[in-house]
PDB file of N, CA and C in Angstrom:
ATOM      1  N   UNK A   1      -6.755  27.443  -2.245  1.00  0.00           N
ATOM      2  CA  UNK A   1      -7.832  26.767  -1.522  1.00  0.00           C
ATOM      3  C   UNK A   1      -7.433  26.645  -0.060  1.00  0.00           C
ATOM      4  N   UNK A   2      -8.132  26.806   0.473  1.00  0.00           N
ATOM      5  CA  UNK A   2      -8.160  27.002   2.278  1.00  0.00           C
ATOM      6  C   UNK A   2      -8.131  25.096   2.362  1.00  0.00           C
ATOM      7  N   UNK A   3      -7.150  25.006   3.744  1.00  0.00           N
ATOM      8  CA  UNK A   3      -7.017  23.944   4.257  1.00  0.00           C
ATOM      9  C   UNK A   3      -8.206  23.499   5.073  1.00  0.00           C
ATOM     10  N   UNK A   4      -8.966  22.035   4.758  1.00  0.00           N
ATOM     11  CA  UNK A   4     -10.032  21.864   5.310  1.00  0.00           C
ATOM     12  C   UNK A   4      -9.451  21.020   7.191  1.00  0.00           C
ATOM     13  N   UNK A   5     -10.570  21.300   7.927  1.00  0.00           N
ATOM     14  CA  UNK A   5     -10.119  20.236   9.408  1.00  0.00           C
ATOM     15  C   UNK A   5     -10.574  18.986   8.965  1.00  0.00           C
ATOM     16  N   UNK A   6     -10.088  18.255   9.656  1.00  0.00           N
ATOM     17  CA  UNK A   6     -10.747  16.535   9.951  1.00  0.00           C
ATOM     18  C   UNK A   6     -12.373  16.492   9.831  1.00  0.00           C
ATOM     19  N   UNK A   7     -12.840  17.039  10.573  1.00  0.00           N
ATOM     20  CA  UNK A   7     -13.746  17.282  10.808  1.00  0.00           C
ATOM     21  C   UNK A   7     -15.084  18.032   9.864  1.00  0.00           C
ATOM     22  N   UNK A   8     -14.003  19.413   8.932  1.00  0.00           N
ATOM     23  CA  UNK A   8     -14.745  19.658   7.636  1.00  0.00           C
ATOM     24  C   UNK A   8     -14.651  18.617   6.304  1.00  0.00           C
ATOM     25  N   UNK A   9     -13.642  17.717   6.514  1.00  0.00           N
ATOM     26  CA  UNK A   9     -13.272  16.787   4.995  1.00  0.00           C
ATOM     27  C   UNK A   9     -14.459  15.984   5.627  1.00  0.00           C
ATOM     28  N   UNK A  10     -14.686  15.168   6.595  1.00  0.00           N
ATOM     29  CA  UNK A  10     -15.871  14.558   6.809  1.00  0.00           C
ATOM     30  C   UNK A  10     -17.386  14.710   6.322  1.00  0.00           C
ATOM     31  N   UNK A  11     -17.674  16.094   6.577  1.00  0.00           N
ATOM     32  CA  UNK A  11     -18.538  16.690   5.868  1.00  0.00           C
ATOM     33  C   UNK A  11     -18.818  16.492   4.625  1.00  0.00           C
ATOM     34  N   UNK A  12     -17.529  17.705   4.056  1.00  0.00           N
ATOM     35  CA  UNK A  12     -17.495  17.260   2.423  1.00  0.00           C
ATOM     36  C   UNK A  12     -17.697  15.746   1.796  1.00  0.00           C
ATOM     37  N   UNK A  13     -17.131  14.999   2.458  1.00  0.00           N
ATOM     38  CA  UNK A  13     -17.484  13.456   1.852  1.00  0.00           C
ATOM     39  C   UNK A  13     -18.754  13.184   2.055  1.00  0.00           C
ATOM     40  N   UNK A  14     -19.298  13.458   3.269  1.00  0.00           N
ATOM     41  CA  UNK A  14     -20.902  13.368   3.069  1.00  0.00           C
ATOM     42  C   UNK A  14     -22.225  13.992   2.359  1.00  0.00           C
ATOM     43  N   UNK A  15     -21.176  15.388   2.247  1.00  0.00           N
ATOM     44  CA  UNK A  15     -22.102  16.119   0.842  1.00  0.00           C
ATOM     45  C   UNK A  15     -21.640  15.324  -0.534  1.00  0.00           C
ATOM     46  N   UNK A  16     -20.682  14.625  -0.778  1.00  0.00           N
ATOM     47  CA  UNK A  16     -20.350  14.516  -1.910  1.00  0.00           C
ATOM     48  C   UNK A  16     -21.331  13.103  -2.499  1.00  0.00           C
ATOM     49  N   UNK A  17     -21.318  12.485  -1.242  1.00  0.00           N
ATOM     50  CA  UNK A  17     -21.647  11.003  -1.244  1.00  0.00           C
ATOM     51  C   UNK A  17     -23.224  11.366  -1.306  1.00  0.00           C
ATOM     52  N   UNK A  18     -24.198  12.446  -1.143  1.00  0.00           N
ATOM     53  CA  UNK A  18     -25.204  12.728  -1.195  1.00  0.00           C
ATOM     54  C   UNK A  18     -25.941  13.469  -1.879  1.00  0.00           C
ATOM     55  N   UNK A  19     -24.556  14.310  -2.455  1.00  0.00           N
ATOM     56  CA  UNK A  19     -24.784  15.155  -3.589  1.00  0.00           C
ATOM     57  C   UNK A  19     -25.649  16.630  -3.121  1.00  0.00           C
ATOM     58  N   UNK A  20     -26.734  17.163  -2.007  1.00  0.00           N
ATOM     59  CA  UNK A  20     -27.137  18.099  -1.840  1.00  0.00           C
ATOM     60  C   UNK A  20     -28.285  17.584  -0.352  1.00  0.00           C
ATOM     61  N   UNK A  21     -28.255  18.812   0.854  1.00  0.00           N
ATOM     62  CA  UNK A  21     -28.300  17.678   1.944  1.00  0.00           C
ATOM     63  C   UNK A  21     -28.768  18.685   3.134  1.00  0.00           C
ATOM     64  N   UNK A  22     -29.442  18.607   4.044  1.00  0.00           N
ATOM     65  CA  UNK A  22     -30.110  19.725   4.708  1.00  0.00           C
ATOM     66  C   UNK A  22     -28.741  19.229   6.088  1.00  0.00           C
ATOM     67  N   UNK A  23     -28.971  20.015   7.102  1.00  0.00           N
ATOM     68  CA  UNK A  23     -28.091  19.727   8.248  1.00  0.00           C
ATOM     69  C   UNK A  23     -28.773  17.988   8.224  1.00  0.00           C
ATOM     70  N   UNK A  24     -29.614  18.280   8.932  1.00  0.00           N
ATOM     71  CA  UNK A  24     -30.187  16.701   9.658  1.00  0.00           C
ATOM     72  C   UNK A  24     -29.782  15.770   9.278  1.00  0.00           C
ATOM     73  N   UNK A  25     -30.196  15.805   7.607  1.00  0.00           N
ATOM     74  CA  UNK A  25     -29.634  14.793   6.997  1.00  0.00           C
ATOM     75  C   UNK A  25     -27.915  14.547   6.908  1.00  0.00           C
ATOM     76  N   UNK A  26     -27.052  15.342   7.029  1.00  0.00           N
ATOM     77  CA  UNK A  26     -25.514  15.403   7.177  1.00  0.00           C
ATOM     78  C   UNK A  26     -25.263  14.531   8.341  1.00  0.00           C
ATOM     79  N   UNK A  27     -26.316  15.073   9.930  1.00  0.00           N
ATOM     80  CA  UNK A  27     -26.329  14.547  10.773  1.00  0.00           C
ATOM     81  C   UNK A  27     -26.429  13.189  10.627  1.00  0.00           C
ATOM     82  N   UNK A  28     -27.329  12.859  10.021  1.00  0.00           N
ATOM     83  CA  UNK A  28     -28.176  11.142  10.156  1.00  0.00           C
ATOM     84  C   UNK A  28     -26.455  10.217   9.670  1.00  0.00           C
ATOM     85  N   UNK A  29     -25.845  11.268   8.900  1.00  0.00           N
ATOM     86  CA  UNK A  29     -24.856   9.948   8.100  1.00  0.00           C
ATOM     87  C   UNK A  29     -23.439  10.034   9.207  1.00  0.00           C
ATOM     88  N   UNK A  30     -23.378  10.660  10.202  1.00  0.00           N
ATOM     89  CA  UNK A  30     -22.258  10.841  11.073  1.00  0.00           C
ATOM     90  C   UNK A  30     -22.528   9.534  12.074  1.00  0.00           C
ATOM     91  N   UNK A  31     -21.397   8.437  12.353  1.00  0.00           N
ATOM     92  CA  UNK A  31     -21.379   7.921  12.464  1.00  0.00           C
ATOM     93  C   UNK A  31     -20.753   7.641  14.301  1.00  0.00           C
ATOM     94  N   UNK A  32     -19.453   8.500  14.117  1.00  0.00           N
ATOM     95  CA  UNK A  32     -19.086   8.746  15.045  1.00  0.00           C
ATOM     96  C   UNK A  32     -18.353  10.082  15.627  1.00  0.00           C
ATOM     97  N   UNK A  33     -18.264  10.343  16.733  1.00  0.00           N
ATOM     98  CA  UNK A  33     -18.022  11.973  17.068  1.00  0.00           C
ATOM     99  C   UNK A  33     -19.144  12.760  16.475  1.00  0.00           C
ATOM    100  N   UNK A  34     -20.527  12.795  16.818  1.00  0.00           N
ATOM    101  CA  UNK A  34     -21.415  13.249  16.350  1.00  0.00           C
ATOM    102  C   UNK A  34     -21.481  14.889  16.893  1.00  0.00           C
ATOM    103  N   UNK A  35     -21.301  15.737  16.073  1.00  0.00           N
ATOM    104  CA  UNK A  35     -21.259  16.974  16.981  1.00  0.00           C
ATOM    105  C   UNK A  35     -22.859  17.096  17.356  1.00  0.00           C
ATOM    106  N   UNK A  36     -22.941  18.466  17.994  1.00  0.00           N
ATOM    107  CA  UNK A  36     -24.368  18.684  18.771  1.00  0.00           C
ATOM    108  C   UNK A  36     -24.885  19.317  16.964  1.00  0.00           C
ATOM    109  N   UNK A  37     -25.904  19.727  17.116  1.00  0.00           N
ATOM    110  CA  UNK A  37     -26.856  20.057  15.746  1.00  0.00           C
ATOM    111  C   UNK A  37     -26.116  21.532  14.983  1.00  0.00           C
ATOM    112  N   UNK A  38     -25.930  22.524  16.144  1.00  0.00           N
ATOM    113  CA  UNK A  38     -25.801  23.937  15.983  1.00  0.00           C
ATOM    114  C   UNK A  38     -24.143  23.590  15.857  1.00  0.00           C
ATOM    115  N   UNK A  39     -23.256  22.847  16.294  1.00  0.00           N
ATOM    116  CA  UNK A  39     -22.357  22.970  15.802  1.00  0.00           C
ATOM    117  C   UNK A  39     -22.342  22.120  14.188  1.00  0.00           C
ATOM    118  N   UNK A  40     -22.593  21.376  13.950  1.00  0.00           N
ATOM    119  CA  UNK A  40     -22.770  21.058  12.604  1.00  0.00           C
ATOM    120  C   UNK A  40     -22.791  21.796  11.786  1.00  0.00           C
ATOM    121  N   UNK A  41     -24.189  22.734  12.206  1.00  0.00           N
ATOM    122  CA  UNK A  41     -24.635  24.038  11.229  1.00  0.00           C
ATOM    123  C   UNK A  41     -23.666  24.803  10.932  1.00  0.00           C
ATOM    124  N   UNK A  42     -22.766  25.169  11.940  1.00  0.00           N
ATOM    125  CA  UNK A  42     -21.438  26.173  11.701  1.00  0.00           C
ATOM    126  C   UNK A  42     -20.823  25.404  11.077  1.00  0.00           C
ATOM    127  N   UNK A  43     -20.233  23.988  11.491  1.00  0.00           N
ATOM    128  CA  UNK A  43     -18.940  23.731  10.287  1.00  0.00           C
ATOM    129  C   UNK A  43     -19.758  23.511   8.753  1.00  0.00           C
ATOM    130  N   UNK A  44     -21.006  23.783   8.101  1.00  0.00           N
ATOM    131  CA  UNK A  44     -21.121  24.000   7.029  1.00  0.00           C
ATOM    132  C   UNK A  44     -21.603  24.921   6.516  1.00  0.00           C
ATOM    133  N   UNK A  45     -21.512  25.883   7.693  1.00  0.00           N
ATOM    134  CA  UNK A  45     -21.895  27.453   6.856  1.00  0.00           C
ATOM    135  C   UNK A  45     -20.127  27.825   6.870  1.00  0.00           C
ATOM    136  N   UNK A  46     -19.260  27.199   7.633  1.00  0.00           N
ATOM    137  CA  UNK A  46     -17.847  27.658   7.390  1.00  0.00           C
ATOM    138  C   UNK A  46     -17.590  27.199   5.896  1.00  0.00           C
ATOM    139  N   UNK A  47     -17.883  26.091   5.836  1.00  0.00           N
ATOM    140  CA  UNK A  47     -17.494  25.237   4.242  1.00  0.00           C
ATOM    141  C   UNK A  47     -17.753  26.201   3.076  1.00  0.00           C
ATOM    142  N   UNK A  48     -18.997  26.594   3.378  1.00  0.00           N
ATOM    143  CA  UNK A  48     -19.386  27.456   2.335  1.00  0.00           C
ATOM    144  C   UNK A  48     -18.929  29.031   2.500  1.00  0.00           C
ATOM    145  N   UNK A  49     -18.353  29.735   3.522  1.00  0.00           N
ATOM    146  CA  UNK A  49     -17.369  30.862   3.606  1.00  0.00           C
ATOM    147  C   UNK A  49     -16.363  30.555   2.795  1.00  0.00           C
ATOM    148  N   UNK A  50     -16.000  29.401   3.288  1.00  0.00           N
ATOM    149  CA  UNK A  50     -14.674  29.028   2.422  1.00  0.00           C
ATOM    150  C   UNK A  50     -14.125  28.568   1.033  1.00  0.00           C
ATOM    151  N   UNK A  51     -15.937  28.236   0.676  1.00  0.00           N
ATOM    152  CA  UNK A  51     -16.236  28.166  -1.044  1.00  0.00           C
ATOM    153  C   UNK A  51     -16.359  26.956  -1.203  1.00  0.00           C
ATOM    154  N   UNK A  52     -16.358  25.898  -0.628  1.00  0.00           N
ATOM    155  CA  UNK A  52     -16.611  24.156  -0.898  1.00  0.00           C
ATOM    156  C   UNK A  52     -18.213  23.793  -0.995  1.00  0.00           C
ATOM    157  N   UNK A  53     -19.065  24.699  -0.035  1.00  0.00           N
ATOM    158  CA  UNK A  53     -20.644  24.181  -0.529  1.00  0.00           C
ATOM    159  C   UNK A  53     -21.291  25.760  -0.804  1.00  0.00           C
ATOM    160  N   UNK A  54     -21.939  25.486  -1.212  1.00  0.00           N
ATOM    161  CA  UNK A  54     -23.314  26.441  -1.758  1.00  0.00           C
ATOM    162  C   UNK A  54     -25.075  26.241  -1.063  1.00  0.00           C
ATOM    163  N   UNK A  55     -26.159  26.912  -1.248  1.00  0.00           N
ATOM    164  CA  UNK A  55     -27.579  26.059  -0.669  1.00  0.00           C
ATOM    165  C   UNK A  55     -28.193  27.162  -1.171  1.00  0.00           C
ATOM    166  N   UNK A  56     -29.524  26.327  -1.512  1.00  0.00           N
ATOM    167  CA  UNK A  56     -30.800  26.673  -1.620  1.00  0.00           C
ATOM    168  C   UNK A  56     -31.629  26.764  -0.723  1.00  0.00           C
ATOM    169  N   UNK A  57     -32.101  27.766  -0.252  1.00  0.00           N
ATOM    170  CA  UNK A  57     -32.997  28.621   0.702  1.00  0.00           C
ATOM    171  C   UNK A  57     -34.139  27.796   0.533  1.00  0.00           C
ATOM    172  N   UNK A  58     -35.201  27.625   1.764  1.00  0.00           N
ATOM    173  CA  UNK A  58     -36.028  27.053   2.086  1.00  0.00           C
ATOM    174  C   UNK A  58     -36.550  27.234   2.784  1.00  0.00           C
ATOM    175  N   UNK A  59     -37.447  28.694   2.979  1.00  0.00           N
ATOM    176  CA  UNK A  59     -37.774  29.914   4.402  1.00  0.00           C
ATOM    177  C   UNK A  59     -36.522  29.616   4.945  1.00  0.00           C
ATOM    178  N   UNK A  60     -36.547  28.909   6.158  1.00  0.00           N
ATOM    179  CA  UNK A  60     -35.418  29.566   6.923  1.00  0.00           C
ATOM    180  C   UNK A  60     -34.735  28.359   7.114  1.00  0.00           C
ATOM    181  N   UNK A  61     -34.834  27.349   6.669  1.00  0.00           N
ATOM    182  CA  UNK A  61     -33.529  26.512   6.359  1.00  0.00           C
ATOM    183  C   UNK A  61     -33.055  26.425   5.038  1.00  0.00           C
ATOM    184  N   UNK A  62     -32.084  25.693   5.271  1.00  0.00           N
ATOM    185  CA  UNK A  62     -31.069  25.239   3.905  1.00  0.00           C
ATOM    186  C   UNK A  62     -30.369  23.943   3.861  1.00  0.00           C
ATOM    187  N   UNK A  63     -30.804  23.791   1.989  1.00  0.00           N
ATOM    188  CA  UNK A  63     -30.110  22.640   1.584  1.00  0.00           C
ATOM    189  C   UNK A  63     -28.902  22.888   1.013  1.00  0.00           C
ATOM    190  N   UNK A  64     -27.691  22.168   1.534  1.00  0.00           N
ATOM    191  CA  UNK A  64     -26.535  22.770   1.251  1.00  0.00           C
ATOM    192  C   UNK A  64     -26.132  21.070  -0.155  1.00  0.00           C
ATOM    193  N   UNK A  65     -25.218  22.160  -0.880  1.00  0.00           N
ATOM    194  CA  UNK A  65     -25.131  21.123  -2.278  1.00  0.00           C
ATOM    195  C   UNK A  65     -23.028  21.356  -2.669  1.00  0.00           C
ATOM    196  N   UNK A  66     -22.780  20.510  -2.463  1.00  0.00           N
ATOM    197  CA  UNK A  66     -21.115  20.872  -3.432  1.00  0.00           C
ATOM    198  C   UNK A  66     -20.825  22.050  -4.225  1.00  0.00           C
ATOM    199  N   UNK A  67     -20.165  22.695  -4.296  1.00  0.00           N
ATOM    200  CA  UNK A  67     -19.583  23.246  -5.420  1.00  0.00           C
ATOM    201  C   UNK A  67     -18.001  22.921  -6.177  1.00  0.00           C
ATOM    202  N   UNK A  68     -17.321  22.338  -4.894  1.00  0.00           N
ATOM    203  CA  UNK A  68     -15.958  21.745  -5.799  1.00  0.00           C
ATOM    204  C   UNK A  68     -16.548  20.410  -5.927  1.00  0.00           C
ATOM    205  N   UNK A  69     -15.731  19.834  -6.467  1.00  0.00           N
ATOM    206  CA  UNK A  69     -16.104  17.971  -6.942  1.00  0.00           C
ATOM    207  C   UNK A  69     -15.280  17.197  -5.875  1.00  0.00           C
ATOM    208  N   UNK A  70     -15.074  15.980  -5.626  1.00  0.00           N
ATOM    209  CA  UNK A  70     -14.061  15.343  -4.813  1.00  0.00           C
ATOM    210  C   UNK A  70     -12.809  15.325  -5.633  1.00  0.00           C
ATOM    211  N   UNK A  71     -12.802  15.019  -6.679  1.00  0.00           N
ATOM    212  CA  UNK A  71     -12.027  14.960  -7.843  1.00  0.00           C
ATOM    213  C   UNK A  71     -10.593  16.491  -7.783  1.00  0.00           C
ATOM    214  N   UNK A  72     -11.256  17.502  -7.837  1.00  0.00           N
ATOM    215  CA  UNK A  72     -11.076  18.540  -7.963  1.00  0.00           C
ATOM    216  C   UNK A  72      -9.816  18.987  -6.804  1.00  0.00           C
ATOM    217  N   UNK A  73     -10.994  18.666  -5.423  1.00  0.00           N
ATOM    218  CA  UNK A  73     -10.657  18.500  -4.223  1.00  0.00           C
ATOM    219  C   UNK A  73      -9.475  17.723  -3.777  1.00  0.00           C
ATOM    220  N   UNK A  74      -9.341  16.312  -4.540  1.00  0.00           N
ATOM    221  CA  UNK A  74      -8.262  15.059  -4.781  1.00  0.00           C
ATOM    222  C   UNK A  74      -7.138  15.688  -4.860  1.00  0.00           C
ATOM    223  N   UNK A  75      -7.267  16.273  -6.177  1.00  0.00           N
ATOM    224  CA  UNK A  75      -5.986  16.479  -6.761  1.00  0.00           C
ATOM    225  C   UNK A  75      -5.591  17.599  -6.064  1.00  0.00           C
ATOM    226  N   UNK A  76      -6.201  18.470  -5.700  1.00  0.00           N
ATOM    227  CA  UNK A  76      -5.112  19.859  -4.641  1.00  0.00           C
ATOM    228  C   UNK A  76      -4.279  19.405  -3.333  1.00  0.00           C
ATOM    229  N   UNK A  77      -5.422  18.586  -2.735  1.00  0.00           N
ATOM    230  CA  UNK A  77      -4.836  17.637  -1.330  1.00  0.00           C
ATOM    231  C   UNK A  77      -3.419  17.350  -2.035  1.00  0.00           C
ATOM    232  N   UNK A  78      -3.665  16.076  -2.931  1.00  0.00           N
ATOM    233  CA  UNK A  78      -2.512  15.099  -3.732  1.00  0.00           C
ATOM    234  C   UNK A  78      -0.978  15.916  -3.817  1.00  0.00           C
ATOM    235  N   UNK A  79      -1.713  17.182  -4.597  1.00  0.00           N
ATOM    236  CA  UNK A  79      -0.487  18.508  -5.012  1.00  0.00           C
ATOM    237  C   UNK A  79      -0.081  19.034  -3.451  1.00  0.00           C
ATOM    238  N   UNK A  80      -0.829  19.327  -2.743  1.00  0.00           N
ATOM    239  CA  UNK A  80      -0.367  19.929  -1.433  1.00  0.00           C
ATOM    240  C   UNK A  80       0.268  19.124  -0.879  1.00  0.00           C
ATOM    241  N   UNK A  81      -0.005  17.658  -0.983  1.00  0.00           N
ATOM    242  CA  UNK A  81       0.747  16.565   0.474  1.00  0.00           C
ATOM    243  C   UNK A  81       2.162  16.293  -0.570  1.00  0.00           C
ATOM    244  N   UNK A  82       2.290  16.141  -2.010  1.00  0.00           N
ATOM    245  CA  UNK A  82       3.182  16.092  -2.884  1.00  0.00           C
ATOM    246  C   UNK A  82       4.492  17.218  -2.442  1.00  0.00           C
ATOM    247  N   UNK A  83       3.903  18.647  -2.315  1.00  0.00           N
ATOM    248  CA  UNK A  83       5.097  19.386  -2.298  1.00  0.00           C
ATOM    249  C   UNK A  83       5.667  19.263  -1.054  1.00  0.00           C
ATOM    250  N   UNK A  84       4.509  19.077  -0.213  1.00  0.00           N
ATOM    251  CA  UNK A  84       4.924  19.448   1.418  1.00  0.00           C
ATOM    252  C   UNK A  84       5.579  18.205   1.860  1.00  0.00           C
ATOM    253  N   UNK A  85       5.234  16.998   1.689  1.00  0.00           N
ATOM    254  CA  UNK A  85       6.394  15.894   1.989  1.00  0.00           C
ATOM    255  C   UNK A  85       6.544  15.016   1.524  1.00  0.00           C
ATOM    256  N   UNK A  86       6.846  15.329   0.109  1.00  0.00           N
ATOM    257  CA  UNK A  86       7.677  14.171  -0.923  1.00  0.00           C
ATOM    258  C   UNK A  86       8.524  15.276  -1.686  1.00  0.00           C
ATOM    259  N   UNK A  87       8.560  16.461  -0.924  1.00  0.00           N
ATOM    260  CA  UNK A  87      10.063  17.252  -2.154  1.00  0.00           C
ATOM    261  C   UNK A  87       9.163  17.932  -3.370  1.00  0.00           C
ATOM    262  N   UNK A  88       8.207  17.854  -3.285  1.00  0.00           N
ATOM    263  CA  UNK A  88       6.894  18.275  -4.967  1.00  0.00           C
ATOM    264  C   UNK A  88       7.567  16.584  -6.237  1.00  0.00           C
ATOM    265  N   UNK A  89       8.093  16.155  -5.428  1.00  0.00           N
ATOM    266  CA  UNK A  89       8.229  14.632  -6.088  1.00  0.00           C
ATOM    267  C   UNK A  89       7.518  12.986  -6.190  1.00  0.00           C
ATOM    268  N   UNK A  90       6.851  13.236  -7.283  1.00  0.00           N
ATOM    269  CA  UNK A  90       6.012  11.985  -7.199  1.00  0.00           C
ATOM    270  C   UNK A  90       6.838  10.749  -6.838  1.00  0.00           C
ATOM    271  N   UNK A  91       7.799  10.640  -7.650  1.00  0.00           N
ATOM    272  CA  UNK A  91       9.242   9.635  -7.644  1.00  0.00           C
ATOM    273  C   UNK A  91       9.221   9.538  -6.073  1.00  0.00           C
ATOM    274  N   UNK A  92       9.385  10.245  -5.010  1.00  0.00           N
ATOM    275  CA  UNK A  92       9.838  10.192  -3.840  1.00  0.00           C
ATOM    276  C   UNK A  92       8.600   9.605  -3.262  1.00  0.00           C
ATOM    277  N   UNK A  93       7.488  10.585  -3.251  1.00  0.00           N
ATOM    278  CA  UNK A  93       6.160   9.348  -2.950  1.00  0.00           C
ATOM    279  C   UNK A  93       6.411   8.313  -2.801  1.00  0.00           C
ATOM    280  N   UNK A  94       5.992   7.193  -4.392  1.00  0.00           N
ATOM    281  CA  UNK A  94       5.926   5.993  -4.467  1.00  0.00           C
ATOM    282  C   UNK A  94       6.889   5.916  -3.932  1.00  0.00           C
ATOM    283  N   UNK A  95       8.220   5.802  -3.749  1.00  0.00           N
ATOM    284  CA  UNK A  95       9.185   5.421  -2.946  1.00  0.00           C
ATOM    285  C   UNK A  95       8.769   5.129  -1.400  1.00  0.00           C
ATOM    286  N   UNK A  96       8.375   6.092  -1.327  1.00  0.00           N
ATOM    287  CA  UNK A  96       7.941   6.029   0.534  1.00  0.00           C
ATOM    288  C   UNK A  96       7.033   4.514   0.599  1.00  0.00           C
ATOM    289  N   UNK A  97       5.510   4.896   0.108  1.00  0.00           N
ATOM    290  CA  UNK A  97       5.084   4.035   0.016  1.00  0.00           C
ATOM    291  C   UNK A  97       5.607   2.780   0.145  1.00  0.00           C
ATOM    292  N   UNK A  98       6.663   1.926  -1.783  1.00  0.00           N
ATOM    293  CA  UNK A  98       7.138   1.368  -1.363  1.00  0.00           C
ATOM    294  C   UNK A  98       7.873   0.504  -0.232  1.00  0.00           C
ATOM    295  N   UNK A  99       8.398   1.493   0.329  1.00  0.00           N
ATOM    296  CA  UNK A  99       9.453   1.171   1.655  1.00  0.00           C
ATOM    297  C   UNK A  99       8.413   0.630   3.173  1.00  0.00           C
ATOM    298  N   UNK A 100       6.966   1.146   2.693  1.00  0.00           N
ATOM    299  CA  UNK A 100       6.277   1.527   3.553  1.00  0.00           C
ATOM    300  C   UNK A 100       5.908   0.105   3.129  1.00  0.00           C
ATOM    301  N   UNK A 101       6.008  -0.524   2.373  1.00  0.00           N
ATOM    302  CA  UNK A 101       5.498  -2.138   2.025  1.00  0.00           C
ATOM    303  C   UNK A 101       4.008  -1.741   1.903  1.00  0.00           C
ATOM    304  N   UNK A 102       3.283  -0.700   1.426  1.00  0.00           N
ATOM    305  CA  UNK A 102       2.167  -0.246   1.179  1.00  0.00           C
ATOM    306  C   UNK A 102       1.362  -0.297  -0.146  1.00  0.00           C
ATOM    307  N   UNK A 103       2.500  -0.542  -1.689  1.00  0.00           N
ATOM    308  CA  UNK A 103       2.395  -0.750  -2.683  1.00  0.00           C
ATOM    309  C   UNK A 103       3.160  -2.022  -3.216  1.00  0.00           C
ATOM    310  N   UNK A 104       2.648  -3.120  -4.023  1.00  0.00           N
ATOM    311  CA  UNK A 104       2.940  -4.174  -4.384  1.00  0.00           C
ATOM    312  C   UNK A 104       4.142  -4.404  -5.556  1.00  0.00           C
ATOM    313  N   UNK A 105       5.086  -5.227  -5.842  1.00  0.00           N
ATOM    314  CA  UNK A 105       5.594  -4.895  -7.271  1.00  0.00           C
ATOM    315  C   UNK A 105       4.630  -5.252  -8.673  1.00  0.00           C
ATOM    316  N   UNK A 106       3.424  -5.768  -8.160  1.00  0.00           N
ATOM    317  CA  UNK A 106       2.346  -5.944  -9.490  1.00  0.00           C
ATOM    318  C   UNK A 106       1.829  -4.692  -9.375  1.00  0.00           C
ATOM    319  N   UNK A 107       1.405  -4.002  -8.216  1.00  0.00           N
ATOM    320  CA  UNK A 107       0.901  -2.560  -8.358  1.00  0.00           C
ATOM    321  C   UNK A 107       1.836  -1.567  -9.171  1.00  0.00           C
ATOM    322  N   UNK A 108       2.913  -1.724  -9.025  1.00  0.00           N
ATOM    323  CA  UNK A 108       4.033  -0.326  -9.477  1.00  0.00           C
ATOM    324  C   UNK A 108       3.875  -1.038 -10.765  1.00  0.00           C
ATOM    325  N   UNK A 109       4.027  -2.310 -11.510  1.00  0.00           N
ATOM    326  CA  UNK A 109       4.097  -2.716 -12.617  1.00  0.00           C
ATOM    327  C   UNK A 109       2.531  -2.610 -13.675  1.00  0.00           C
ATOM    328  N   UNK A 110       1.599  -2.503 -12.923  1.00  0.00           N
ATOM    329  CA  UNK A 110      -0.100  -1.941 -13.225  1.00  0.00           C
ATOM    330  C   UNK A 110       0.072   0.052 -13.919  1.00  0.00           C
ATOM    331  N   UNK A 111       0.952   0.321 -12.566  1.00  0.00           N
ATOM    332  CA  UNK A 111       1.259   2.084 -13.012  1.00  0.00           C
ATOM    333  C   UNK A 111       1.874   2.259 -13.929  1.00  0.00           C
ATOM    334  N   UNK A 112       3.155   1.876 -13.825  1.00  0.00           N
ATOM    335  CA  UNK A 112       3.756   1.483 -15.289  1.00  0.00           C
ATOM    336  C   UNK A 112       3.122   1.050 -16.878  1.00  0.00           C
ATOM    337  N   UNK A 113       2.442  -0.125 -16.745  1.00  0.00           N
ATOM    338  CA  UNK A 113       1.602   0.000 -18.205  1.00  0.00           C
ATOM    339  C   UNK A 113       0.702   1.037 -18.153  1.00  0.00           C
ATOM    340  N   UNK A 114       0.027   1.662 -17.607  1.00  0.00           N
ATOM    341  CA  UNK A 114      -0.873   2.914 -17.271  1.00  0.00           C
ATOM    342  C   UNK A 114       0.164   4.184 -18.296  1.00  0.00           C
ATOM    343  N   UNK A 115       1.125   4.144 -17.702  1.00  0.00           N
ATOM    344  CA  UNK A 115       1.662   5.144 -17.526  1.00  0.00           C
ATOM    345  C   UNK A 115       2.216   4.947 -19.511  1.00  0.00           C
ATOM    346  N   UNK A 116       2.747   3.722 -19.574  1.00  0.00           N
ATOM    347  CA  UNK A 116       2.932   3.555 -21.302  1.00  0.00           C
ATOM    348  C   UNK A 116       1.898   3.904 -22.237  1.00  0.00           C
ATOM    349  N   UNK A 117       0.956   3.602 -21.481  1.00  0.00           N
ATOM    350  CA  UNK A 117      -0.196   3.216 -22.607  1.00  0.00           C
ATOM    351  C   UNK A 117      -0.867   4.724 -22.919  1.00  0.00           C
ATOM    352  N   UNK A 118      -0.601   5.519 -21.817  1.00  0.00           N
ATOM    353  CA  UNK A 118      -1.088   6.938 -22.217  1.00  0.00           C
ATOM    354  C   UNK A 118      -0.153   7.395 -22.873  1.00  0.00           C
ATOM    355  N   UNK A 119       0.909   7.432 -23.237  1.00  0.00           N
ATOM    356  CA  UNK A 119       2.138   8.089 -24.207  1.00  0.00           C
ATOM    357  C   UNK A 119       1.758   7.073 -25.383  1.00  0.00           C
ATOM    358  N   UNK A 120       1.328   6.243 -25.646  1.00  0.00           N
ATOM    359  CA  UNK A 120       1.126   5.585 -26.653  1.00  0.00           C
ATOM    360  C   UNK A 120       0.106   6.581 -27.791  1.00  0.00           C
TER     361      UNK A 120
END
C-alpha cells in the first residue's frame, strides 16, 4: 500500500466519515487549510490512482466512495509505524508510550485482561 500525505489521510477520514461524497461535499467538511476546489479534485483522483477510493459517474462529475475500510487502513499504518520505530515490536511500543506517561497503569492492566480473556 502506497504511503498516504497529511493531507490525503484527511481526505480519507472524510470519505470514511461520509461513506461516498462528491468534491464539494469533501470541501464543505474541511475545516482548515482548505485547498482551492481543482486542487482537491486532484488529491482524490490521486487516492483513487492509488486504490483507496473508487466513484460513480454522474455525466461529468463524480461521487467518490471508499474502497479500503479505516480499519483495514488502521492496521497497515499500526504494522508500518510498528516495524519502522518500535523494532516490528509491540513490547517496545507500549514501552515508549509508557515512558511517554501517555498510557495509564489501569490502561496496561485493561490490555492485559483483554489480552487473557481472548486465550481463554
Amino acid at each position: 500500500m502506497q504511503k498516504l500525505t497529511n493531507k490525503e489521510e484527511e481526505i480519507m477520514h472524510i470519505l470514511w466519515k461520509l461513506k461516498k461524497a462528491f468534491v464539494k461535499e469533501v470541501m464543505a467538511e474541511i475545516t482548515e487549510d482548505r485547498p482551492h476546489y481543482n486542487t482537491l479534485s486532484t488529491i482524490v483522483r490521486n487516492l483513487e490512482e492509488k486504490g483507496f477510493v473508487a466513484h460513480h459517474a454522474f455525466g461529468n462529475t463524480h461521487q467518490y466512495y471508499p474502497i479500503i475500510s479505516i480499519d483495514d487502513y488502521r492496521k497497515r499504518f499500526m504494522n508500518t509505524a510498528i516495524d519502522n520505530y518500535f523494532n516490528s515490536s509491540y513490547k517496545n511500543m507500549v514501552s515508549h508510550f509508557a515512558k511517554e506517561e501517555k498510557i495509564s497503569a489501569a490502561e496496561l492492566r485493561e490490555i492485559l485482561a483483554m489480552i487473557e480473556n481472548r486465550n481463554k
